[in-house]
N, C-alpha and C. Protein backbone atom coordinates (compact mmCIF):
# COMPACT_ATOMS: atom_id res chain seq x y z
N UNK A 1 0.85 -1.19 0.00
CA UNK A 1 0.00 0.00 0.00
C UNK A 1 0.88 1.24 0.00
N UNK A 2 0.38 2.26 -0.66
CA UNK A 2 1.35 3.08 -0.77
C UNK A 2 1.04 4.38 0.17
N UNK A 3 -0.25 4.42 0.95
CA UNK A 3 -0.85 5.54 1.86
C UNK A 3 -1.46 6.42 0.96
N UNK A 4 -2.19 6.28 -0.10
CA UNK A 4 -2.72 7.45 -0.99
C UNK A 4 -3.52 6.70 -1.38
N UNK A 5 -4.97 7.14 -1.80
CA UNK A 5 -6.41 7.28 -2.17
C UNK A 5 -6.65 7.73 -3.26
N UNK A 6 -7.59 7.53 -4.14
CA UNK A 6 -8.10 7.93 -5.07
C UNK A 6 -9.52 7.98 -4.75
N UNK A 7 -9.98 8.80 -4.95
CA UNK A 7 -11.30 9.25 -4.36
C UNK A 7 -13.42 9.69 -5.76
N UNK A 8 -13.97 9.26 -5.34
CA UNK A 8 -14.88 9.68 -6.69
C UNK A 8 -16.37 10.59 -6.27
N UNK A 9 -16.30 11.41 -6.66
CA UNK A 9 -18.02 12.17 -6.18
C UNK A 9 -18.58 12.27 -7.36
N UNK A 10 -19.59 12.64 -7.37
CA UNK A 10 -20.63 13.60 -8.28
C UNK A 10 -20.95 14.78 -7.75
N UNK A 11 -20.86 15.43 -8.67
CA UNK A 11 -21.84 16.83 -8.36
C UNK A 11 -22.96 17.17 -9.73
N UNK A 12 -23.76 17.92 -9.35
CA UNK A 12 -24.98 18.13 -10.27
C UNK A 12 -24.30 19.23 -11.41
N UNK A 13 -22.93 19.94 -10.92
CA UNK A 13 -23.16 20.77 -12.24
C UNK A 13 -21.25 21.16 -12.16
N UNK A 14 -20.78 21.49 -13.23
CA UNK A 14 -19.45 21.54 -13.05
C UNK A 14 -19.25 23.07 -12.28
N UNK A 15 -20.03 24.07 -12.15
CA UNK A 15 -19.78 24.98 -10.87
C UNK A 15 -19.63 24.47 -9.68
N UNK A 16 -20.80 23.99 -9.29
CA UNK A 16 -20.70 23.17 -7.79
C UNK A 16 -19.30 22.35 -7.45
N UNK A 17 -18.97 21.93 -8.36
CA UNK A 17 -18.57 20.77 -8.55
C UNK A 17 -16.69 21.56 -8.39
N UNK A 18 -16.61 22.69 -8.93
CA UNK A 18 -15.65 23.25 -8.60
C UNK A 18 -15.55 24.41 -7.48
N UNK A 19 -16.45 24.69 -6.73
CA UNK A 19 -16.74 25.02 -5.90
C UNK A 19 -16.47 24.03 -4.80
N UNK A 20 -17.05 22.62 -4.80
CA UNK A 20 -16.46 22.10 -3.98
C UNK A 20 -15.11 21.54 -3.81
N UNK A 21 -14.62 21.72 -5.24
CA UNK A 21 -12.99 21.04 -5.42
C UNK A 21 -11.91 22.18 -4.98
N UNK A 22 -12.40 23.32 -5.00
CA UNK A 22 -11.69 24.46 -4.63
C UNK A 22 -11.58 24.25 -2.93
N UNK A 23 -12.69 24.33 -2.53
CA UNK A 23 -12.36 24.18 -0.65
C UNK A 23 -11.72 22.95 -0.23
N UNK A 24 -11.66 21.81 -0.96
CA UNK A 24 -11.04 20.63 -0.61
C UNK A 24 -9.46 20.80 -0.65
N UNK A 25 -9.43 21.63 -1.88
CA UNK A 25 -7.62 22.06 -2.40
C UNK A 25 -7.25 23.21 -1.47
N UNK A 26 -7.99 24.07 -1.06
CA UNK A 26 -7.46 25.05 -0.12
C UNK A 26 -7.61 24.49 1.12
N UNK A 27 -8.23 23.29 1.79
CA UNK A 27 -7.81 22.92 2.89
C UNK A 27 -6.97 21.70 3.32
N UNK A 28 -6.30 21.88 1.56
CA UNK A 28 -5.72 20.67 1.26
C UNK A 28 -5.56 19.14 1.73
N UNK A 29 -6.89 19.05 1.85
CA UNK A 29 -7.69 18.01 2.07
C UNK A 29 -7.14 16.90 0.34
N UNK A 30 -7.15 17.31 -0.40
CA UNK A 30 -6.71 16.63 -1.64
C UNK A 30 -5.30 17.43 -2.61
N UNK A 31 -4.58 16.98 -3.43
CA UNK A 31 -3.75 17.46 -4.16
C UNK A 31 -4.12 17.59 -4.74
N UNK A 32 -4.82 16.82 -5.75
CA UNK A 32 -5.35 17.20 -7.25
C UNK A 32 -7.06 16.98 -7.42
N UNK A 33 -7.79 17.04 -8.20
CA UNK A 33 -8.69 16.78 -8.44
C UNK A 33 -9.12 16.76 -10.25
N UNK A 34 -9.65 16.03 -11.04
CA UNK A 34 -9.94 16.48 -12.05
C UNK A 34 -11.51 15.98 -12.20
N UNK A 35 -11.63 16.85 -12.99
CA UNK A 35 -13.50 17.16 -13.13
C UNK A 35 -13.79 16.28 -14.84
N UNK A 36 -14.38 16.09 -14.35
CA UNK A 36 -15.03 15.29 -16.12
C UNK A 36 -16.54 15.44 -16.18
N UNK A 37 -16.58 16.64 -17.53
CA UNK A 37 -18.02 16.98 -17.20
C UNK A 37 -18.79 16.08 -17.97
N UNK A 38 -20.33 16.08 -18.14
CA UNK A 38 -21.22 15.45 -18.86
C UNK A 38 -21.35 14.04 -18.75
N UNK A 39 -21.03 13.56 -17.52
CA UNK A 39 -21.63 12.12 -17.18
C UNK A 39 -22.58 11.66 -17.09
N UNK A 40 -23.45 10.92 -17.35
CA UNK A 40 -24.95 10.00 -17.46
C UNK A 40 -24.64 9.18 -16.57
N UNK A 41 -25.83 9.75 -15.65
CA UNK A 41 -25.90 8.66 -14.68
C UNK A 41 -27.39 8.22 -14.18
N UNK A 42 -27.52 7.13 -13.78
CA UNK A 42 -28.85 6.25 -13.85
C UNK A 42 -29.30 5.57 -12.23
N UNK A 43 -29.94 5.52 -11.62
CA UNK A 43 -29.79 5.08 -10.18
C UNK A 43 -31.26 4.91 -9.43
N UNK A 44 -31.06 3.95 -8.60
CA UNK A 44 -32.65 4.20 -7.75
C UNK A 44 -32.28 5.25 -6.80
N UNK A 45 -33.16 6.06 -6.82
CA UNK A 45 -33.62 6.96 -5.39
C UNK A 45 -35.10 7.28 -5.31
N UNK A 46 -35.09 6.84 -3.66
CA UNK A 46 -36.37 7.25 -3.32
C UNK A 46 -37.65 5.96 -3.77
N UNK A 47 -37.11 4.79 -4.60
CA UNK A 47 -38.13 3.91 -5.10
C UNK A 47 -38.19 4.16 -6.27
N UNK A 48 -37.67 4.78 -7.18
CA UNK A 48 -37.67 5.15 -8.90
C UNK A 48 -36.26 5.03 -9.44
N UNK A 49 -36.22 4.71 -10.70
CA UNK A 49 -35.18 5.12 -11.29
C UNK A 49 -34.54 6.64 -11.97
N UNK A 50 -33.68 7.01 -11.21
CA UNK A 50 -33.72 8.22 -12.03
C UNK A 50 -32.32 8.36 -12.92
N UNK A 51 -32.34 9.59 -13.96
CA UNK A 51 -31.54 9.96 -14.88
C UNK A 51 -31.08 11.10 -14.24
N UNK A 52 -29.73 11.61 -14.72
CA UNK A 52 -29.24 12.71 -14.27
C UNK A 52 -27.89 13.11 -15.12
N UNK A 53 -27.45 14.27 -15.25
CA UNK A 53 -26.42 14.65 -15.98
C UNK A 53 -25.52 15.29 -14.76
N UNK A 54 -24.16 14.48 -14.26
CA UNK A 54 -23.50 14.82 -13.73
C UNK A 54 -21.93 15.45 -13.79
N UNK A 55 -21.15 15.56 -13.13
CA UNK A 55 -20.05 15.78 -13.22
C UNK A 55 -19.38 14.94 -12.27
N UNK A 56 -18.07 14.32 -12.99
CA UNK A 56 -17.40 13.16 -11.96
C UNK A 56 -15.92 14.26 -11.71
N UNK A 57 -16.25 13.94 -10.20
CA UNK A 57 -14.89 14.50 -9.39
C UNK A 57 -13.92 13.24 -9.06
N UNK A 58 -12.57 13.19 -10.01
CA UNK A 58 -11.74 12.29 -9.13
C UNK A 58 -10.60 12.74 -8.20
N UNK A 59 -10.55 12.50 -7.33
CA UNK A 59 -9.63 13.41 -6.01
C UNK A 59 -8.54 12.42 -5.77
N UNK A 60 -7.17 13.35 -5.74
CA UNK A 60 -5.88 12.24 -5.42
C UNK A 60 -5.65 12.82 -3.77
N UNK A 61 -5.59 12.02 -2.62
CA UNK A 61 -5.36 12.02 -1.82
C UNK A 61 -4.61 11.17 -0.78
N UNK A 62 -4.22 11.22 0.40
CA UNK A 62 -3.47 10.58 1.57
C UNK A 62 -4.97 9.95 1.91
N UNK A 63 -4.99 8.48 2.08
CA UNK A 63 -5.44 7.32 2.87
C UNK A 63 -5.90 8.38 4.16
N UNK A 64 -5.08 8.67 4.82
CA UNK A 64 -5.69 9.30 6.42
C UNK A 64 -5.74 9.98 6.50
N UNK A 65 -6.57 11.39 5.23
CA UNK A 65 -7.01 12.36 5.34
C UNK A 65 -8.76 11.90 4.63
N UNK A 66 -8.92 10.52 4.35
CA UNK A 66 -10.05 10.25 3.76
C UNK A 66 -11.18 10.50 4.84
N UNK A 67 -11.10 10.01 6.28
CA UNK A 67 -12.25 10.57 7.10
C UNK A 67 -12.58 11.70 7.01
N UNK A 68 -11.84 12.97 7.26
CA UNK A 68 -12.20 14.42 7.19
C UNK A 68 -12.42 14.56 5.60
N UNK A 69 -12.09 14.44 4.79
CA UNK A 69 -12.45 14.63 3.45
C UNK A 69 -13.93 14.01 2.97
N UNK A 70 -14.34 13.25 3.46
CA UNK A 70 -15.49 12.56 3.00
C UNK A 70 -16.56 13.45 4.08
N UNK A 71 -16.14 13.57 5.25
CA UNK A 71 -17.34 14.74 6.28
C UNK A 71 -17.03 16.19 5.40
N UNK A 72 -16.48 16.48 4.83
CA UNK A 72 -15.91 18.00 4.40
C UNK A 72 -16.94 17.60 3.06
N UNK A 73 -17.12 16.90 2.28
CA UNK A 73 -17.70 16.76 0.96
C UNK A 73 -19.06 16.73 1.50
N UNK A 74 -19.66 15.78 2.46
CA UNK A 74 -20.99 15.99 2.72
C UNK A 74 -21.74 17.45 3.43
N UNK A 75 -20.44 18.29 3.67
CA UNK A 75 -20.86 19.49 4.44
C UNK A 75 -21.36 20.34 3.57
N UNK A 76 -20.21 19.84 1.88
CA UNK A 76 -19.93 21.09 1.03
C UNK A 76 -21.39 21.00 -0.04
N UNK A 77 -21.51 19.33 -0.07
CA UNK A 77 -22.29 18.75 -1.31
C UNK A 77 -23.93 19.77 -1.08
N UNK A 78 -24.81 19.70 -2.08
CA UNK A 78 -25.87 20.07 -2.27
C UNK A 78 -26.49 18.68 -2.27
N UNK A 79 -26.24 17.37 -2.57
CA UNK A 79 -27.21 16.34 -2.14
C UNK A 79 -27.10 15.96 -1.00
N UNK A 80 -28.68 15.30 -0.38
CA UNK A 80 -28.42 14.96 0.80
C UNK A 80 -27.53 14.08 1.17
N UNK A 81 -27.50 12.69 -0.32
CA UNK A 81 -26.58 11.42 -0.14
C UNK A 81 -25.90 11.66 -0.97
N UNK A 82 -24.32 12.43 -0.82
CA UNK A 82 -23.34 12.51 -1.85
C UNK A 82 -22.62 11.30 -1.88
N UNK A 83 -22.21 10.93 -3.41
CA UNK A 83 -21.38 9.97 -3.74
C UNK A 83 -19.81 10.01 -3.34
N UNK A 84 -19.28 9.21 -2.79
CA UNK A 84 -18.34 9.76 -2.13
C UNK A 84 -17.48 8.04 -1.56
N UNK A 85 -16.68 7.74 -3.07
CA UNK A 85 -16.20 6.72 -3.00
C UNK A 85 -14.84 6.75 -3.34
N UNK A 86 -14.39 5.62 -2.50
CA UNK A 86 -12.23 5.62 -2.58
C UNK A 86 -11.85 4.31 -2.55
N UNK A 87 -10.65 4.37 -3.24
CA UNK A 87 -10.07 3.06 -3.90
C UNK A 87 -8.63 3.37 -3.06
N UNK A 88 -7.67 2.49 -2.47
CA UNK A 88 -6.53 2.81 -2.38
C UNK A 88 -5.03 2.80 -3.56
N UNK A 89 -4.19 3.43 -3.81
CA UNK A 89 -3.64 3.61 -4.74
C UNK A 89 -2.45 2.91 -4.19
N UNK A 90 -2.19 2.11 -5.62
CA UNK A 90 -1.07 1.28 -5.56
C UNK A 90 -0.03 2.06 -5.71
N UNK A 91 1.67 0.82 -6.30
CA UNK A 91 2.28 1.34 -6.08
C UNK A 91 2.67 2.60 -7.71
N UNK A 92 3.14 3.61 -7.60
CA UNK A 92 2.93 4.53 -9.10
C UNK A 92 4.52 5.62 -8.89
N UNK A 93 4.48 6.52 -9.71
CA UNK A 93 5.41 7.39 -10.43
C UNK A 93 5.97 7.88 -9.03
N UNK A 94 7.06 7.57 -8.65
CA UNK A 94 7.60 8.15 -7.22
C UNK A 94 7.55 9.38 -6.91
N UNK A 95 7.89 10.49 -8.21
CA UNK A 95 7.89 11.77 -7.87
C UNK A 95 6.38 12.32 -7.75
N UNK A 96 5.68 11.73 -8.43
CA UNK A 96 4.21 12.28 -8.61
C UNK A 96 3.33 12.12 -7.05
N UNK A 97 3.83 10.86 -6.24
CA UNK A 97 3.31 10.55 -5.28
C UNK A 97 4.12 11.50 -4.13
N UNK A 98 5.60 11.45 -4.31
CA UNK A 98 5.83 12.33 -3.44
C UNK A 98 5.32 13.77 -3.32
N UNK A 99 5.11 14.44 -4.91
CA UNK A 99 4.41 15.78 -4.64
C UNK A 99 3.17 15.13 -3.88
N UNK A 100 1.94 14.58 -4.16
CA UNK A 100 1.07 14.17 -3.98
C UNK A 100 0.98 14.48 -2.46
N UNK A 101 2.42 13.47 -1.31
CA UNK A 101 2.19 13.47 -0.29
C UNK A 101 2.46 14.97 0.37
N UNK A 102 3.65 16.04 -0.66
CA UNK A 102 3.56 17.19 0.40
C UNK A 102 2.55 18.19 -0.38
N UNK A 103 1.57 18.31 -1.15
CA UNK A 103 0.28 19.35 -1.08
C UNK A 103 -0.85 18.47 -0.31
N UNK A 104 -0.78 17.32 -0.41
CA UNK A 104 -2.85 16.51 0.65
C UNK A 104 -2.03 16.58 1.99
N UNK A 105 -1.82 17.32 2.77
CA UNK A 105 -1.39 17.39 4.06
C UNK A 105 -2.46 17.81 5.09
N UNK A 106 -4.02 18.46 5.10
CA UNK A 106 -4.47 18.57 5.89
C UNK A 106 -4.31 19.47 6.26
N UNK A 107 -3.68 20.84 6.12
CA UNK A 107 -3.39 21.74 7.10
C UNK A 107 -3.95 22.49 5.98
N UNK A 108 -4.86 23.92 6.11
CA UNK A 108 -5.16 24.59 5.26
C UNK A 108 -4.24 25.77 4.97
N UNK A 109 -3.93 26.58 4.00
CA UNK A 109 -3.03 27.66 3.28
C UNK A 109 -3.59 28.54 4.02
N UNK A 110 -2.54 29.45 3.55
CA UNK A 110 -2.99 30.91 4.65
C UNK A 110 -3.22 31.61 3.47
């Protein structure tokens, strides 16, 4: 294991959606994030199936900043049940992970 996360949300619109990727990066809660707009997505809620046009957030982060990052996304999100799923990241590009580990540090910028 290498101590780093890869992380996945939705948001309803690529504003929101960078709105919430902005407070995650300034409390550097994550290093990177990239947005991929115009996703189709399909799902039960509520007892129906519904359709929706989303935006997928993937977030590169430290493993043990995933608790506060996942309460920080449900604070930030506009749905009640935000999507808010993580994979752990193997082993990858040494330098990329080392930046990785000194910007997702948890401590917010001044």
């Amino acid at each position: 294991m290498s101590g780093f996360s890869v992380c996945m949300v939705t948001a309803p619109s690529m504003s929101e959606a960078r709105e919430i990727g902005r407070s995650l990066l300034e409390e550097r809660l994550v290093a990177c994030i990239n947005l991929l707009p115009s996703v189709s997505s399909m799902y039960w809620w509520e007892g129906q199936i519904e359709e929706a046009d989303e935006v997928l957030m993937v977030l590169k982060t430290r493993t043990q900043l995933l608790d506060r990052l996942v309460g920080r996304v449900r604070e930030l999100h506009p749905y009640s049940v935000p999507e808010v799923l993580s994979w752990p990241l193997g082993p990858g590009n040494p330098e990329y992970l080392d930046w990785l580990a000194s910007e997702a540090t948890g401590s917010r910028i001044s």
